[in-house]
C-alpha atoms as a PDB file:
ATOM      1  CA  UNK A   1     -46.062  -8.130  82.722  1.00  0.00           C
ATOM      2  CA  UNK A   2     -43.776  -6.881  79.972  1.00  0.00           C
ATOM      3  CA  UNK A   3     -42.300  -3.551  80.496  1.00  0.00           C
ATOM      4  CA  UNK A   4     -42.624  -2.938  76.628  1.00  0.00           C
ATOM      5  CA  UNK A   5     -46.169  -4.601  76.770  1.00  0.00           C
ATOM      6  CA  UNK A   6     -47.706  -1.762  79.429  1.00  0.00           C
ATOM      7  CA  UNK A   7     -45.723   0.880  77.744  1.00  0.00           C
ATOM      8  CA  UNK A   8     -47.453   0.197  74.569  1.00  0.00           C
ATOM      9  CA  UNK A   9     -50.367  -0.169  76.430  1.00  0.00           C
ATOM     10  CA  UNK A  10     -49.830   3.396  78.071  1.00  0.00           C
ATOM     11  CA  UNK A  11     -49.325   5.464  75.323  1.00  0.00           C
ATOM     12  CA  UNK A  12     -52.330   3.867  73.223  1.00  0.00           C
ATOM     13  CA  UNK A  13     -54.561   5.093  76.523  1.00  0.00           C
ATOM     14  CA  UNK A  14     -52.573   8.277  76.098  1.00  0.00           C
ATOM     15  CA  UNK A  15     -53.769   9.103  72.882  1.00  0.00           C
ATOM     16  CA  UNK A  16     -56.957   7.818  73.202  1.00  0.00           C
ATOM     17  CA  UNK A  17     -57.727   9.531  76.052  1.00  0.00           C
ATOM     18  CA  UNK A  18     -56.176  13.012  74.558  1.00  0.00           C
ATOM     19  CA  UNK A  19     -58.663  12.760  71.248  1.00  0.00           C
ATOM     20  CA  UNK A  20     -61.602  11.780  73.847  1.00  0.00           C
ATOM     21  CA  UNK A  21     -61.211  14.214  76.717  1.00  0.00           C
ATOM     22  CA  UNK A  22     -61.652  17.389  74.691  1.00  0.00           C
ATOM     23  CA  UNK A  23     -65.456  15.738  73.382  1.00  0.00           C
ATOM     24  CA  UNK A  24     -66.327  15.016  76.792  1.00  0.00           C
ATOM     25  CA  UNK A  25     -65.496  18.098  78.500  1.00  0.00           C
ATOM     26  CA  UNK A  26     -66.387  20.351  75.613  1.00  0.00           C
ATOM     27  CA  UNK A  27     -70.140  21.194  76.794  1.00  0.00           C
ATOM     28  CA  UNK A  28     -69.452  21.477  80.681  1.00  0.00           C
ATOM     29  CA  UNK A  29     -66.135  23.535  80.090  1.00  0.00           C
ATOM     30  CA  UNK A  30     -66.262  25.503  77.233  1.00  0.00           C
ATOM     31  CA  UNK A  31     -62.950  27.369  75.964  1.00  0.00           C
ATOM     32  CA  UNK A  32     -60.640  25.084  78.056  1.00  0.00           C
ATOM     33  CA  UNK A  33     -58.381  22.791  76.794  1.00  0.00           C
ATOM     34  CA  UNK A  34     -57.734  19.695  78.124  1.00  0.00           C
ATOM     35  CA  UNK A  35     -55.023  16.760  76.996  1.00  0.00           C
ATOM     36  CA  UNK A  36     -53.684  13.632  78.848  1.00  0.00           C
ATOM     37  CA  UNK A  37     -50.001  14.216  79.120  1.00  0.00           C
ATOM     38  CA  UNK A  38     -49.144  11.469  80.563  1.00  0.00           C
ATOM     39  CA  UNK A  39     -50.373   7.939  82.018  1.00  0.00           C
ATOM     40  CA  UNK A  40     -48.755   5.062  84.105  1.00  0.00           C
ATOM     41  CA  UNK A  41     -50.433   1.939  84.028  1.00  0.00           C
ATOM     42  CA  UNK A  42     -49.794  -0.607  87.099  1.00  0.00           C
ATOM     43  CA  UNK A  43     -48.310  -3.714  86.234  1.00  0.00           C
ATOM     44  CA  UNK A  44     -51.821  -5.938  86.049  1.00  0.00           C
ATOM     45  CA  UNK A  45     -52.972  -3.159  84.225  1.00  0.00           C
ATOM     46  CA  UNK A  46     -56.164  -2.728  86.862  1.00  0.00           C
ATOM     47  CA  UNK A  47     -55.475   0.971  87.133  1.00  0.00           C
ATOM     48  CA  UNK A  48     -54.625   4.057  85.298  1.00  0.00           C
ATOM     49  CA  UNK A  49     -53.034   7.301  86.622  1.00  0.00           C
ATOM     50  CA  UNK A  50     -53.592  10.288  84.004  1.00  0.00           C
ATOM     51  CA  UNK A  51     -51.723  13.160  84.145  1.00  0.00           C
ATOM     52  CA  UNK A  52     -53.636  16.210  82.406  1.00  0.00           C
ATOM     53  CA  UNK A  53     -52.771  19.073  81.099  1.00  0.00           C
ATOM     54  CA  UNK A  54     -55.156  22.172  81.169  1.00  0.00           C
ATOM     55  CA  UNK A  55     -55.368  25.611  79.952  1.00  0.00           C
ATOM     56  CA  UNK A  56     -56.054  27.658  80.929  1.00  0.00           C
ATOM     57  CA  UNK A  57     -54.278  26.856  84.304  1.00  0.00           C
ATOM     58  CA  UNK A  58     -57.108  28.714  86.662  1.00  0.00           C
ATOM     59  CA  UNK A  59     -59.864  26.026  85.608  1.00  0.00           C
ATOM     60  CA  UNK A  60     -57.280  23.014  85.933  1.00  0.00           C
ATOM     61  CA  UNK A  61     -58.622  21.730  89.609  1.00  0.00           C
ATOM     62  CA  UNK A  62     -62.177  22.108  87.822  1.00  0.00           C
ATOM     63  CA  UNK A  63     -61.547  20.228  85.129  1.00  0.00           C
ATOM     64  CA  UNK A  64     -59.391  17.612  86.527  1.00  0.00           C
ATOM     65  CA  UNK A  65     -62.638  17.333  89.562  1.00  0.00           C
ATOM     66  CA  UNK A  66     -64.999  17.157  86.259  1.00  0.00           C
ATOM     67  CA  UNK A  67     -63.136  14.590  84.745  1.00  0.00           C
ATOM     68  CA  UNK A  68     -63.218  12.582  88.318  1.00  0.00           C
ATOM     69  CA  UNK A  69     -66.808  12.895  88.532  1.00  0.00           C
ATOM     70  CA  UNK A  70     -67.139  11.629  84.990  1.00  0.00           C
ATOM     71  CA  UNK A  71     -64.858   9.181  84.827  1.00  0.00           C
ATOM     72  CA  UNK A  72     -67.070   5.955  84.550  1.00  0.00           C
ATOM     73  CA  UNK A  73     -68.515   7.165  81.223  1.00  0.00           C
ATOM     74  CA  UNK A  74     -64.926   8.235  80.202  1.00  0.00           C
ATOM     75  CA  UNK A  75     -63.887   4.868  81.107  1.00  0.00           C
ATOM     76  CA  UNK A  76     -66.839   3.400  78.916  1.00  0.00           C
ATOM     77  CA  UNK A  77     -65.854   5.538  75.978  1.00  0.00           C
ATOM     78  CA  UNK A  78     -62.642   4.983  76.342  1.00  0.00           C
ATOM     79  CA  UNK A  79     -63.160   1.011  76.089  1.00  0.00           C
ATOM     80  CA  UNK A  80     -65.452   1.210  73.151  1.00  0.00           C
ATOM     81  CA  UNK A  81     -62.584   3.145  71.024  1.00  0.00           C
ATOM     82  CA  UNK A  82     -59.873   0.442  72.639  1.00  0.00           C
ATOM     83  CA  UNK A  83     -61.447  -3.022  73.381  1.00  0.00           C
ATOM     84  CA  UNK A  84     -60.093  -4.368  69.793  1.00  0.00           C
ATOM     85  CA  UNK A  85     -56.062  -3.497  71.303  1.00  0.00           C
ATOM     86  CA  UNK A  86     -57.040  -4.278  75.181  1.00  0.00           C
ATOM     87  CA  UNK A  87     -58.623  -7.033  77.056  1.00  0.00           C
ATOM     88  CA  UNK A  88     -59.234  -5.067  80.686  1.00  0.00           C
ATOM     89  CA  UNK A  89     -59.848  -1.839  80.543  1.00  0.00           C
ATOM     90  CA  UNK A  90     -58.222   0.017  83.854  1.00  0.00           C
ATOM     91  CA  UNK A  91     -59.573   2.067  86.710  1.00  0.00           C
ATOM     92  CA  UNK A  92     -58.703   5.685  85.494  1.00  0.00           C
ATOM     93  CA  UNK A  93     -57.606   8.351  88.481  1.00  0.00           C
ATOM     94  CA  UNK A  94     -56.603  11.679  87.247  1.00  0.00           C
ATOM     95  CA  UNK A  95     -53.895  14.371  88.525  1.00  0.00           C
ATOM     96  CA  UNK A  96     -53.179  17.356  86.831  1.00  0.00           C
ATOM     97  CA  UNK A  97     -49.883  18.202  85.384  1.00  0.00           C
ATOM     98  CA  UNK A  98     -48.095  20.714  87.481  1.00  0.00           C
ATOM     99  CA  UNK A  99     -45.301  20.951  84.410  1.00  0.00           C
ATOM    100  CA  UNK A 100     -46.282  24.296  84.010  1.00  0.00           C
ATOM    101  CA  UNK A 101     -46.535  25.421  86.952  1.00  0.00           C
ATOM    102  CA  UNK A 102     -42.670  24.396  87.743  1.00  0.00           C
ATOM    103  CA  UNK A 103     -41.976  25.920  84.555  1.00  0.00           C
ATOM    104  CA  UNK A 104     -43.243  29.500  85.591  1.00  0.00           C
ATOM    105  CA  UNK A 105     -41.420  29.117  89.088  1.00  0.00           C
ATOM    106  CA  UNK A 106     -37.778  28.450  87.110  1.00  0.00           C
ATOM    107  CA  UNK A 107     -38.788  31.626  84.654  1.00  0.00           C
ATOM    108  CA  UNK A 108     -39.369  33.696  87.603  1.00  0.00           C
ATOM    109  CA  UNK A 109     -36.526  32.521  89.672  1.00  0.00           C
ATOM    110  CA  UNK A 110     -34.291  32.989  86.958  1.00  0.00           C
ATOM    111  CA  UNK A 111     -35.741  36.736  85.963  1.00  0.00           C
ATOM    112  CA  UNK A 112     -34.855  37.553  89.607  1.00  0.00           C
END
């Protein structure tokens, strides 16, 4: 597969996924914000690993387990707002983004 092909394929899921996710987890988790930083398609585009981005950070592992849980319908919603631009839609496993948590450690270190 085309590395520009699954690229282009990766950031369409990308923002796709970061209009979507805030719907779906808007009722279960209210006042938390949730985005899809960042996603890596494999190359047969079968699967999808979504890197996500909560705050506040002390209901990330809840809302990346909610999204998990969910993730057939998210995968269903996702493929009604893409299936014009994609012929398979992938398997979707989500991780959160520890960006800021790395962020906060350098801050600190560097305050010391």
């Amino acid at each position: 597969m085309d590395n520009a092909r699954v690229a282009k394929y990766e950031k369409l899921i990308q923002r796709e996924l970061s209009l979507l996710l805030p719907q779906e987890i808007r009722w279960q988790l209210p006042g938390v914000l949730i985005t899809a930083t960042d996603v890596r398609l494999s190359p047969d585009l079968s699967i999808a690993r979504v890197q996500l981005s909560v705050v506040p950070t002390n209901k990330r592992d809840e809302a990346v387990a909610f999204c998990e849980e969910t993730k057939n319908h998210i995968r269903f919603s996702l493929g009604q707002r893409i299936r014009m631009k994609i012929r398979k839609i992938p398997e979707l496993y989500f991780y959160p983004d520890e960006f800021y948590d790395k962020l906060e450690r350098i801050n600190s270190l560097l305050k010391k």
